[in-house]
N, C-alpha and C. Protein backbone atom coordinates (compact mmCIF):
# COMPACT_ATOMS: atom_id res chain seq x y z
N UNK A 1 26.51 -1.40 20.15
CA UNK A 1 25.51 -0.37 20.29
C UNK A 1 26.08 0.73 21.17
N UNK A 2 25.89 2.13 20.89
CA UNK A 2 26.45 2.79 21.63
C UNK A 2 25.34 3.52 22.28
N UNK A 3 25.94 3.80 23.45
CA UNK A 3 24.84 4.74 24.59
C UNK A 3 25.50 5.72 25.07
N UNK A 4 25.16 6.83 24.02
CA UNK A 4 25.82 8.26 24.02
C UNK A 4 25.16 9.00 24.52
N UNK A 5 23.34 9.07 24.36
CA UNK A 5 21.81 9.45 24.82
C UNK A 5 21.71 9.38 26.67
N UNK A 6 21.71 10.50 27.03
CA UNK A 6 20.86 10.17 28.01
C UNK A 6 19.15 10.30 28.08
N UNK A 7 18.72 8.60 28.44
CA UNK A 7 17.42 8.54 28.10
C UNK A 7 16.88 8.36 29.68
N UNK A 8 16.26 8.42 30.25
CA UNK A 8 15.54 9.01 31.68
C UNK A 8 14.73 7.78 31.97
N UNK A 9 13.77 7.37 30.70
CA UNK A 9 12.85 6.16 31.43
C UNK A 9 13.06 5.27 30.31
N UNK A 10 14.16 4.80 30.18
CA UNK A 10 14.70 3.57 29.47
C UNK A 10 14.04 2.24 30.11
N UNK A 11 13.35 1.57 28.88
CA UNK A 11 12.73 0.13 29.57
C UNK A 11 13.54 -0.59 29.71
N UNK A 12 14.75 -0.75 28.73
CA UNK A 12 16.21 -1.91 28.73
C UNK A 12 17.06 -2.25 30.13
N UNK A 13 16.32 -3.44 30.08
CA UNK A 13 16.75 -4.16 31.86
C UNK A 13 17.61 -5.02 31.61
N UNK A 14 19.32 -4.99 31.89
CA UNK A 14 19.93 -5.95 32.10
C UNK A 14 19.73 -6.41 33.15
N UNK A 15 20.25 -7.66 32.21
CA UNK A 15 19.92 -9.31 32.63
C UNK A 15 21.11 -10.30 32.37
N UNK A 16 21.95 -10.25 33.56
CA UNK A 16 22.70 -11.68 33.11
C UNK A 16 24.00 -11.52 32.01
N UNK A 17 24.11 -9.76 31.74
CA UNK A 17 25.96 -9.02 31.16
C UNK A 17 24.73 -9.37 29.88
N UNK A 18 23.60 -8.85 29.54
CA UNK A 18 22.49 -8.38 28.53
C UNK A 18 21.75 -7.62 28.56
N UNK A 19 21.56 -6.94 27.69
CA UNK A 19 20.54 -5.69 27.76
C UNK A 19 19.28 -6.18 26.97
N UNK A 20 18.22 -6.21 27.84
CA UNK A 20 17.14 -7.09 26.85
C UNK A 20 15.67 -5.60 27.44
N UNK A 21 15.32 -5.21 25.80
CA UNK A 21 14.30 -4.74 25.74
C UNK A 21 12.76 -4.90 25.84
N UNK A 22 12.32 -4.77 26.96
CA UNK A 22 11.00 -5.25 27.54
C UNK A 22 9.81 -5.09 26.56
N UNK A 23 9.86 -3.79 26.35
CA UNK A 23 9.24 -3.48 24.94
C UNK A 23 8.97 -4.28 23.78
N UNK A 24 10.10 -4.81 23.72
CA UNK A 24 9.95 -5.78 22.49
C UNK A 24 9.23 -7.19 23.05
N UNK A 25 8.93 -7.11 24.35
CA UNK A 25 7.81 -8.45 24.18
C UNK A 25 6.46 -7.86 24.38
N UNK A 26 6.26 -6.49 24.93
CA UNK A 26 5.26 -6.10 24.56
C UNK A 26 4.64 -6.70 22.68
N UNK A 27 5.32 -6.29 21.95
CA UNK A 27 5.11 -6.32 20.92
C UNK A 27 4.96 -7.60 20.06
N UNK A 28 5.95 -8.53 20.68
CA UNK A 28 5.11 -9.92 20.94
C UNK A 28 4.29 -10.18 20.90
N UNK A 29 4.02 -9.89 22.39
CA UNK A 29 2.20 -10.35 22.69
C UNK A 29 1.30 -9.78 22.00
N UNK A 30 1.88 -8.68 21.25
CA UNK A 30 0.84 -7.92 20.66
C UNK A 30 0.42 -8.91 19.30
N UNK A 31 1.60 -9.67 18.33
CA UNK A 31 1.68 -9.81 17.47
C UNK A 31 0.84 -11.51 17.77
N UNK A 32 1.03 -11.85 18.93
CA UNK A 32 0.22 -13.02 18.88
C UNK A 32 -1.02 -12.55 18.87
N UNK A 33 -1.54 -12.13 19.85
CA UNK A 33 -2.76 -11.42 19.84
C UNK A 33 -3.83 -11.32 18.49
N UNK A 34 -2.85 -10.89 18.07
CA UNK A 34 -3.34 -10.06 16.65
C UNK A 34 -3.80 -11.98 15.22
N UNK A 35 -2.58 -12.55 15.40
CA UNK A 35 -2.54 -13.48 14.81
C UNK A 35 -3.49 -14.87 15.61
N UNK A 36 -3.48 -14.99 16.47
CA UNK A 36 -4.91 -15.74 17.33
C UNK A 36 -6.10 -15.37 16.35
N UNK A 37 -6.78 -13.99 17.15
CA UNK A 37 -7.80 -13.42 16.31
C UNK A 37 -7.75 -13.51 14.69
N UNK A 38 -6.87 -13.46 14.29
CA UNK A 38 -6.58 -13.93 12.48
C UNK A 38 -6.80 -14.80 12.41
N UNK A 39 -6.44 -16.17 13.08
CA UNK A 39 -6.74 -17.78 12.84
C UNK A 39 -8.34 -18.08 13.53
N UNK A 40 -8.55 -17.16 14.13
CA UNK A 40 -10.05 -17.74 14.89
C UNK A 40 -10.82 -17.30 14.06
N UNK A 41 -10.79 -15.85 13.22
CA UNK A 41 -11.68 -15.05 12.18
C UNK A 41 -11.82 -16.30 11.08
N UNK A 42 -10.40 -16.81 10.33
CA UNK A 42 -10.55 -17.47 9.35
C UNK A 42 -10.68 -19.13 9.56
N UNK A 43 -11.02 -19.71 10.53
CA UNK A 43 -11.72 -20.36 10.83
C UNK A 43 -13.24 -20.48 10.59
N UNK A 44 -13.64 -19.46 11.29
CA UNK A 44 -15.17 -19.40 10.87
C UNK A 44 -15.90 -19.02 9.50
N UNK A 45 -14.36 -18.95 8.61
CA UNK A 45 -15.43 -18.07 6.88
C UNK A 45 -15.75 -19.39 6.67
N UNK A 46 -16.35 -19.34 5.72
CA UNK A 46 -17.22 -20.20 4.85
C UNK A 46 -16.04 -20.96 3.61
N UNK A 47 -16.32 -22.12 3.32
CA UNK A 47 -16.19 -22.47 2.12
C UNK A 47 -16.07 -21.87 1.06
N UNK A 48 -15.90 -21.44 -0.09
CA UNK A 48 -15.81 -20.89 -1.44
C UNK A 48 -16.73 -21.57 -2.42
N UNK A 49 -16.44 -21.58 -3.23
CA UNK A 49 -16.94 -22.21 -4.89
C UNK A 49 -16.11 -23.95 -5.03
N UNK A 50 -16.13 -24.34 -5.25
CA UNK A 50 -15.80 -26.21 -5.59
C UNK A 50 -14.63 -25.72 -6.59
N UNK A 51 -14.74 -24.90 -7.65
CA UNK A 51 -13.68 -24.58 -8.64
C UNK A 51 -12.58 -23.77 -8.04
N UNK A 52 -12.70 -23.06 -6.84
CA UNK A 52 -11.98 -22.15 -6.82
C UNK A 52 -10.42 -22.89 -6.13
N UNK A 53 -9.17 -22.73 -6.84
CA UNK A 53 -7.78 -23.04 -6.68
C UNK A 53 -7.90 -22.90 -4.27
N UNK A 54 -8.00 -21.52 -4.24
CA UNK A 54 -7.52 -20.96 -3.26
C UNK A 54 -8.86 -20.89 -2.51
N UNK A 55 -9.00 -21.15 -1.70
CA UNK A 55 -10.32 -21.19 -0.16
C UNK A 55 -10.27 -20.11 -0.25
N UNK A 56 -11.61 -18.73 0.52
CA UNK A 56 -11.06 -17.76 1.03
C UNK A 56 -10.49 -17.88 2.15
N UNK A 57 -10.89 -18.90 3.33
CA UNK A 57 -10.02 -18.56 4.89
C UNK A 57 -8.43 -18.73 4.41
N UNK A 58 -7.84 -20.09 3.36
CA UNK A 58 -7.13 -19.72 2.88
C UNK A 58 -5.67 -18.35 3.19
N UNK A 59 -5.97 -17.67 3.24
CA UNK A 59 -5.22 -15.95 3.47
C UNK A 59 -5.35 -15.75 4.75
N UNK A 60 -6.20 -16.17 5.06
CA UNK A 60 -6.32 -15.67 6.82
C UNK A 60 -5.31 -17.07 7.45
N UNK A 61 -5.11 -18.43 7.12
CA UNK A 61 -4.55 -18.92 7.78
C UNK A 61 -3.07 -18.24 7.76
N UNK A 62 -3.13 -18.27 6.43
CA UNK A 62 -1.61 -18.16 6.28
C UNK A 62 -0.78 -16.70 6.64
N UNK A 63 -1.86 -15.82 6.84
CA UNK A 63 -1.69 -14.40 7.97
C UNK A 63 -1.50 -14.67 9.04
N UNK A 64 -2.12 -15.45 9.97
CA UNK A 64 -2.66 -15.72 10.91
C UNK A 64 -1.28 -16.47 11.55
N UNK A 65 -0.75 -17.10 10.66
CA UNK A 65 0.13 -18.44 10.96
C UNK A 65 1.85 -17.39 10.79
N UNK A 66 2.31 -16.64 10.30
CA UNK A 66 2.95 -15.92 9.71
C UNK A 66 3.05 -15.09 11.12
N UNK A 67 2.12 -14.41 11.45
CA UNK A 67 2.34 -13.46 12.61
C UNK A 67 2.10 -14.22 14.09
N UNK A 68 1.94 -15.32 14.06
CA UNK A 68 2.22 -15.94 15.53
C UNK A 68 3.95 -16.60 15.28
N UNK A 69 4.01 -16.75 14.26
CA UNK A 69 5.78 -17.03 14.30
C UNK A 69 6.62 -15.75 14.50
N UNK A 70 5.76 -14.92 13.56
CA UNK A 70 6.80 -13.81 13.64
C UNK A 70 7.10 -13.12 15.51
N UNK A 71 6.10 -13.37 16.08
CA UNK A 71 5.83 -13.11 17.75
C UNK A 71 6.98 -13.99 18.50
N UNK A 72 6.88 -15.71 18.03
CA UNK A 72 7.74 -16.27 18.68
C UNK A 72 9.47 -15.78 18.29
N UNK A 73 9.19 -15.10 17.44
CA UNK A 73 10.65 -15.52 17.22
C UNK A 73 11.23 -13.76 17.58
N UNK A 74 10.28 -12.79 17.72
CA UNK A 74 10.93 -12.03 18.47
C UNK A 74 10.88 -12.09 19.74
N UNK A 75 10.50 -12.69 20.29
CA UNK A 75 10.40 -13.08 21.81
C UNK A 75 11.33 -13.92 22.00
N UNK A 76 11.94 -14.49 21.00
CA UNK A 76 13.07 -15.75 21.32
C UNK A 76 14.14 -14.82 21.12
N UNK A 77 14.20 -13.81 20.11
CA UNK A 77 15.30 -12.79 19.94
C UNK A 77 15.27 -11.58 21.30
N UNK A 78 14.41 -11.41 21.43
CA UNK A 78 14.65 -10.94 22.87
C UNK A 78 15.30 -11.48 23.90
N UNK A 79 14.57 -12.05 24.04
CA UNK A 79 14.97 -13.35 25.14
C UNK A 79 16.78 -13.43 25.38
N UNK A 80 17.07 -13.64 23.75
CA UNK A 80 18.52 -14.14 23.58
C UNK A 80 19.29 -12.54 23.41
N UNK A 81 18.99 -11.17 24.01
CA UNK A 81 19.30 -10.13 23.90
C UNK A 81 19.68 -9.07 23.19
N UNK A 82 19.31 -10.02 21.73
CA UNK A 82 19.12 -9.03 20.90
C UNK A 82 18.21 -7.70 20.91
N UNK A 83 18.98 -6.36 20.25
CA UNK A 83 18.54 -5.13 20.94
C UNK A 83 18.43 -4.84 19.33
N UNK A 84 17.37 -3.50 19.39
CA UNK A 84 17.56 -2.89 17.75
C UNK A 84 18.81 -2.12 17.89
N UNK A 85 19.61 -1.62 16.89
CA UNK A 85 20.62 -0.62 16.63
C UNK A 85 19.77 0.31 16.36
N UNK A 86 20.09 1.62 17.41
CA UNK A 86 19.38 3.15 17.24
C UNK A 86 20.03 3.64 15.98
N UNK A 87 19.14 4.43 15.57
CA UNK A 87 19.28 5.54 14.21
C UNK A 87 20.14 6.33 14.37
N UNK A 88 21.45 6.63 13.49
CA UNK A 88 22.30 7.33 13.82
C UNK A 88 21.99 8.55 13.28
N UNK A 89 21.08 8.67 11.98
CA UNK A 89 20.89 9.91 11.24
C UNK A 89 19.38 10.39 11.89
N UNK A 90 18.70 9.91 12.54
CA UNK A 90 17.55 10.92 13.30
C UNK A 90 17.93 12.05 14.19
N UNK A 91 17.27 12.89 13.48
CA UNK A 91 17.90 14.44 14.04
C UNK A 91 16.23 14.94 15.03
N UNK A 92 16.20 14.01 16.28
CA UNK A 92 15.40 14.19 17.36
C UNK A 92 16.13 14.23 18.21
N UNK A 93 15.53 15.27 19.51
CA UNK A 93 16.74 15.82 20.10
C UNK A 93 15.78 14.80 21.61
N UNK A 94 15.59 13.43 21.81
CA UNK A 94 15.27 13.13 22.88
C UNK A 94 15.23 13.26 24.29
N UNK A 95 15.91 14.67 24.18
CA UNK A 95 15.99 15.61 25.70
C UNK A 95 15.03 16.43 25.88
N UNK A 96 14.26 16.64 24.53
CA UNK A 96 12.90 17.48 24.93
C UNK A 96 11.64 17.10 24.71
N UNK A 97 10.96 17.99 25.43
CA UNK A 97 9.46 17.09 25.66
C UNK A 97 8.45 17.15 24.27
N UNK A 98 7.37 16.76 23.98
CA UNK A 98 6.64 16.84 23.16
C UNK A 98 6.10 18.07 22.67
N UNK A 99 5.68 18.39 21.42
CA UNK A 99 5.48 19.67 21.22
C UNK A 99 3.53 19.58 21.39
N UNK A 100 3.14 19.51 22.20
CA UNK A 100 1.93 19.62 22.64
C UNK A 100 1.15 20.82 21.45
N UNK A 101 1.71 21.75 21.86
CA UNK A 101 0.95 22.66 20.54
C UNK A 101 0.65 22.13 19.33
N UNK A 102 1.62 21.18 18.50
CA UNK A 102 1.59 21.56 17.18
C UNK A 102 0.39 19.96 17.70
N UNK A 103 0.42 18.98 18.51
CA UNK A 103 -0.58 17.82 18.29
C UNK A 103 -2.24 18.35 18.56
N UNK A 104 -1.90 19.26 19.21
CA UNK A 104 -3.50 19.88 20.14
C UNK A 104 -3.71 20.61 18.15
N UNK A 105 -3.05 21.57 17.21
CA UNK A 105 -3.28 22.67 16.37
C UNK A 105 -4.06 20.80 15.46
N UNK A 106 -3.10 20.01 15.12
CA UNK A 106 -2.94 19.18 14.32
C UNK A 106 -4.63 18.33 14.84
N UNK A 107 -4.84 18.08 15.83
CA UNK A 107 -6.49 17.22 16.19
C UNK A 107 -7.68 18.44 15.90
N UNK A 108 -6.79 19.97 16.13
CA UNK A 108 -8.60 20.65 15.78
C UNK A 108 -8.53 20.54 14.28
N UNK A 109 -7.35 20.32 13.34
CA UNK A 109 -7.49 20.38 11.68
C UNK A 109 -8.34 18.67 11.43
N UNK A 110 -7.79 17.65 12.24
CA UNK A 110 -8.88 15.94 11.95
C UNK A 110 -10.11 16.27 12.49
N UNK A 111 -10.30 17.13 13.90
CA UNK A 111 -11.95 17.07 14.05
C UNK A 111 -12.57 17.95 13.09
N UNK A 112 -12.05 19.35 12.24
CA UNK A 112 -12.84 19.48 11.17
C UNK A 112 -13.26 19.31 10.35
N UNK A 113 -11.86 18.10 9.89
CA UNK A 113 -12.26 17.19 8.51
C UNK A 113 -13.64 16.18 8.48
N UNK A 114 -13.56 15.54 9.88
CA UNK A 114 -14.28 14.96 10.45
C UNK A 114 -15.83 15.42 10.49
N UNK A 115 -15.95 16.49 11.39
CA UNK A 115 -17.06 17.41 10.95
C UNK A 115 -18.02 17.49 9.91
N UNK A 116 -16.83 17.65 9.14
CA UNK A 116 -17.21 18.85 7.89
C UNK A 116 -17.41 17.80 6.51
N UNK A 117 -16.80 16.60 6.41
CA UNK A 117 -16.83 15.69 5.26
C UNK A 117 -18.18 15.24 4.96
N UNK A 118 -19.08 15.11 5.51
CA UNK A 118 -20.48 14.97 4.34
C UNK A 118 -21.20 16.24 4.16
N UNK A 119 -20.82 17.44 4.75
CA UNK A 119 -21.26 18.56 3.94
C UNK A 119 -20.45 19.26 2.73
N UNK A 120 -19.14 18.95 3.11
CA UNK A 120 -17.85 20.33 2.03
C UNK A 120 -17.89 18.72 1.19
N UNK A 121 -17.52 17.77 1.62
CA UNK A 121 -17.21 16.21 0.54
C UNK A 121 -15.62 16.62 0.84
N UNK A 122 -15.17 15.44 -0.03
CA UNK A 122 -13.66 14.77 0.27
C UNK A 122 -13.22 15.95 -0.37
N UNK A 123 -13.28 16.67 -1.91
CA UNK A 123 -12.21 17.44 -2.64
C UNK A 123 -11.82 18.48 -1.50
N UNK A 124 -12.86 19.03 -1.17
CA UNK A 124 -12.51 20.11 -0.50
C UNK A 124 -11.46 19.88 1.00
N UNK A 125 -12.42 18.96 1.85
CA UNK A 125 -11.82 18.33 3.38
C UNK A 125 -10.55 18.37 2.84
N UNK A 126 -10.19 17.33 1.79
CA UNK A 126 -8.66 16.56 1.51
C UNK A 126 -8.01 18.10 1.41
N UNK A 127 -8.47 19.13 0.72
CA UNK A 127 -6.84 19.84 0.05
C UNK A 127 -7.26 20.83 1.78
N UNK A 128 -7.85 20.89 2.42
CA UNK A 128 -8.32 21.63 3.77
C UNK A 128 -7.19 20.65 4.45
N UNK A 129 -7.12 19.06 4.76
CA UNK A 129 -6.28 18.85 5.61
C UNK A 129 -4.60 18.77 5.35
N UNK A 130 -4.71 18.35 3.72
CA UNK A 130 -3.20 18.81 3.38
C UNK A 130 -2.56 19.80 3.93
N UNK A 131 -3.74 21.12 3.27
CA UNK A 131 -2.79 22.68 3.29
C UNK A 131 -2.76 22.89 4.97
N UNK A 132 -3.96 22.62 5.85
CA UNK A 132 -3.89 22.54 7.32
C UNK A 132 -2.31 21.78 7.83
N UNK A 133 -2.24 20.38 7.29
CA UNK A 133 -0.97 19.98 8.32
C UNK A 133 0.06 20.33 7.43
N UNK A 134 0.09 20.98 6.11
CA UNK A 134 1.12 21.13 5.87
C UNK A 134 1.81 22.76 6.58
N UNK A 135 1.11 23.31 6.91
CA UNK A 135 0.91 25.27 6.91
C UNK A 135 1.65 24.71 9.06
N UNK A 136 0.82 23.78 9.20
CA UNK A 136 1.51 23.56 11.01
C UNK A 136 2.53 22.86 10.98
N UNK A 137 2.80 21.83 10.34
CA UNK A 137 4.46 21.25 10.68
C UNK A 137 5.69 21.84 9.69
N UNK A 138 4.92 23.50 9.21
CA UNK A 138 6.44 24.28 9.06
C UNK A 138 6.43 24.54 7.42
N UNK A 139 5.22 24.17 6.73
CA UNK A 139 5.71 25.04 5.46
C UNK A 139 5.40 26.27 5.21
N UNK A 140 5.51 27.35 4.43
CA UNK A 140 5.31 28.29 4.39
C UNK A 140 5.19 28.97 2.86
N UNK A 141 5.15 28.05 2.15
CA UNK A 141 4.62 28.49 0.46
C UNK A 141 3.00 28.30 0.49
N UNK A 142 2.02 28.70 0.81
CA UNK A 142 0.44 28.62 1.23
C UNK A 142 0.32 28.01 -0.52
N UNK A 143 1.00 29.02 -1.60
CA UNK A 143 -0.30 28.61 -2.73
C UNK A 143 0.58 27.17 -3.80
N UNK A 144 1.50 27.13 -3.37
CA UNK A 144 2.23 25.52 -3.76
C UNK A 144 1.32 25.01 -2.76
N UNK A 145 1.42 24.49 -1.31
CA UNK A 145 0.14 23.61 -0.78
C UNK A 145 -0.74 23.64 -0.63
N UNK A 146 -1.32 24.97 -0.94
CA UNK A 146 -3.40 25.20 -1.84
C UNK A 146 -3.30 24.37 -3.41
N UNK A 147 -2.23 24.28 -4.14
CA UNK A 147 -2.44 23.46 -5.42
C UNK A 147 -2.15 22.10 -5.16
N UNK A 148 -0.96 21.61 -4.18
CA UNK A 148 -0.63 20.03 -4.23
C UNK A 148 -2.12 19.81 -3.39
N UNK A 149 -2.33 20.21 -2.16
CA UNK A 149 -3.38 19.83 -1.80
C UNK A 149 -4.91 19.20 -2.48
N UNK A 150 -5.14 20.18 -3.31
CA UNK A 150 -6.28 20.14 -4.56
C UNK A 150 -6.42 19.23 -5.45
N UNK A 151 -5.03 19.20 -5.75
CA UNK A 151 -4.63 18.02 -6.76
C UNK A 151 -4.71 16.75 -6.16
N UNK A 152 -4.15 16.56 -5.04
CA UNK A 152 -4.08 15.08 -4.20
C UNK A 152 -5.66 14.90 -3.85
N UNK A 153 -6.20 15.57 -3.41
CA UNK A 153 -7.84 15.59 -3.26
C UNK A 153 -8.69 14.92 -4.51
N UNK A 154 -8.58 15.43 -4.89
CA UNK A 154 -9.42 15.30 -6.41
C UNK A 154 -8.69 14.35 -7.25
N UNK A 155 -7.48 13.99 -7.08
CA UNK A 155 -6.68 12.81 -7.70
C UNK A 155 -6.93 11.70 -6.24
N UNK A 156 -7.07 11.73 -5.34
CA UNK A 156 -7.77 10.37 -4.39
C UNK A 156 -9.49 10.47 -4.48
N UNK A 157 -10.05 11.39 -4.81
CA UNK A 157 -11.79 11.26 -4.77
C UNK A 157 -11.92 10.46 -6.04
N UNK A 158 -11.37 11.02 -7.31
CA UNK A 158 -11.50 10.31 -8.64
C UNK A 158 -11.09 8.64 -8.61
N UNK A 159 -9.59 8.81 -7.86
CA UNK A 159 -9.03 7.11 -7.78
C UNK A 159 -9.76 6.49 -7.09
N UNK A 160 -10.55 6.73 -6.00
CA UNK A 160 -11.70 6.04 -5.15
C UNK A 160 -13.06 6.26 -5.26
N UNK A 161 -13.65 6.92 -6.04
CA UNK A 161 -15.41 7.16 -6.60
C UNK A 161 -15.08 6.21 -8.06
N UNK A 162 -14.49 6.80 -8.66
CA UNK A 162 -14.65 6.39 -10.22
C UNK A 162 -13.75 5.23 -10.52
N UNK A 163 -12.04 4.97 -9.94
CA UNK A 163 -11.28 4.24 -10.03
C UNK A 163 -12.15 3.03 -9.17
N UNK A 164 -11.82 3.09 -8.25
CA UNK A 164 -12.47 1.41 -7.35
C UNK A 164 -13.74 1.31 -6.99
N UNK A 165 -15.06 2.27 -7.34
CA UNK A 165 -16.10 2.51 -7.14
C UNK A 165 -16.72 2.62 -5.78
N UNK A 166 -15.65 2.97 -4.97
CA UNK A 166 -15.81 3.34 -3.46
C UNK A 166 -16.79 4.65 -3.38
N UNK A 167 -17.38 4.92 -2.98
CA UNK A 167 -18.66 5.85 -2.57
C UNK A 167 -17.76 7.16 -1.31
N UNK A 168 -17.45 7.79 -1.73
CA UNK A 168 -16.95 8.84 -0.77
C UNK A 168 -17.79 10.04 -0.73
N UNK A 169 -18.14 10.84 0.15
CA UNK A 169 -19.00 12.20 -0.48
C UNK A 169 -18.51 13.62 -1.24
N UNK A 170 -18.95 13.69 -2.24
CA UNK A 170 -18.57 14.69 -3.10
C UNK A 170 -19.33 16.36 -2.54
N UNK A 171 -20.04 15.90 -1.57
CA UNK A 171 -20.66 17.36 -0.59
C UNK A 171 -21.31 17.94 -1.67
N UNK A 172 -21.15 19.65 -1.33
CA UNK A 172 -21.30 20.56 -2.25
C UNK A 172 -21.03 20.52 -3.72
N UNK A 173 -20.03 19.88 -3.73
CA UNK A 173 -19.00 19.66 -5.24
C UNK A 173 -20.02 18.20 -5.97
N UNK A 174 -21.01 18.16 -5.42
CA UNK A 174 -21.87 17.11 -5.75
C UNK A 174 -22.12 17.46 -7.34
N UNK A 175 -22.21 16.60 -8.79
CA UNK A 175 -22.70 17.10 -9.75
C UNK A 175 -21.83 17.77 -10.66
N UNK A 176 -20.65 18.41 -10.09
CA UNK A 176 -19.73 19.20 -10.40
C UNK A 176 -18.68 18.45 -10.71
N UNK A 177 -18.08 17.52 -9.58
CA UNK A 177 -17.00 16.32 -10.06
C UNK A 177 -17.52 15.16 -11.03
């Protein structure tokens, strides 16, 4: 692994001629965490049908059981100092700070979607937050992402109203879609 980066608040604490990433037992615990609550949820479902091959808790054990190993065994790979290999082709320049602007421009475009989705409905919100984050993280063709936008809108309202019979609001465009 090479350490070409100067990184300022590096968690990686050698230990013992090892570099062991603290972080990564954060993520551990996270993953037990997560898989506990999976085995305690599917514990409590119910029984199924007498015919049915597969239980429903079924899926939850075997989630449940899957991500408390997967926890031990990066915690054992930690432990034993295994480190990830950094990205050689990420072109982030980790010497500079966050671009605060474009996250502050990027939350007032989700609180309007937010807002605004049971009055305008999804067609509209959707091609509003496309062309919104697409117009702030740097494109600059407006009426190519006023059409992909539109299209992805109205191709996810259709795949989720009419395709899976999910109930989304069609707003204004009520009657019309």
């Amino acid at each position: 692994m090479s350490t070409d980066t100067d990184i300022t608040h590096d968690t990686r604490v050698p230990a013992r001629g090892k570099v062991v990433d603290t972080a990564q037992y954060g993520l551990a615990a996270f993953l037990l965490v997560v898989g506990v609550l999976v085995l305690v949820d599917a514990s409590g479902l119910e029984k199924g049908f007498a015919d049915q091959p597969v239980q429903p808790y079924a899926f939850g054990f075997v989630i449940g059981t899957v991500l408390v190993l997967l926890s031990a065994l990066l915690a054992i790979a930690t432990w034993r100092g295994d480190v990830a290999e950094a990205e050689d082709g990420e072109d982030i320049d980790l010497t500079q700070g966050s671009d605060w602007a474009t996250v502050a421009k990027l939350g007032v475009v989700f609180s309007v979607v937010v807002l605004t989705i049971g009055w305008l409905g999804w067609a509209i919100v959707g091609a509003f937050l496309f062309v919104g984050t697409a117009r702030i993280l740097g494109s600059r063709r407006l009426i190519l992402d006023i059409g992909i936008g539109v299209a992805l809108s109205l191709l996810t309202w259709y795949g989720l109203y009419v395709g899976l019979g999910i109930p989304i609001p069609a707003g204004v465009l009520d009657g019309v879609l």
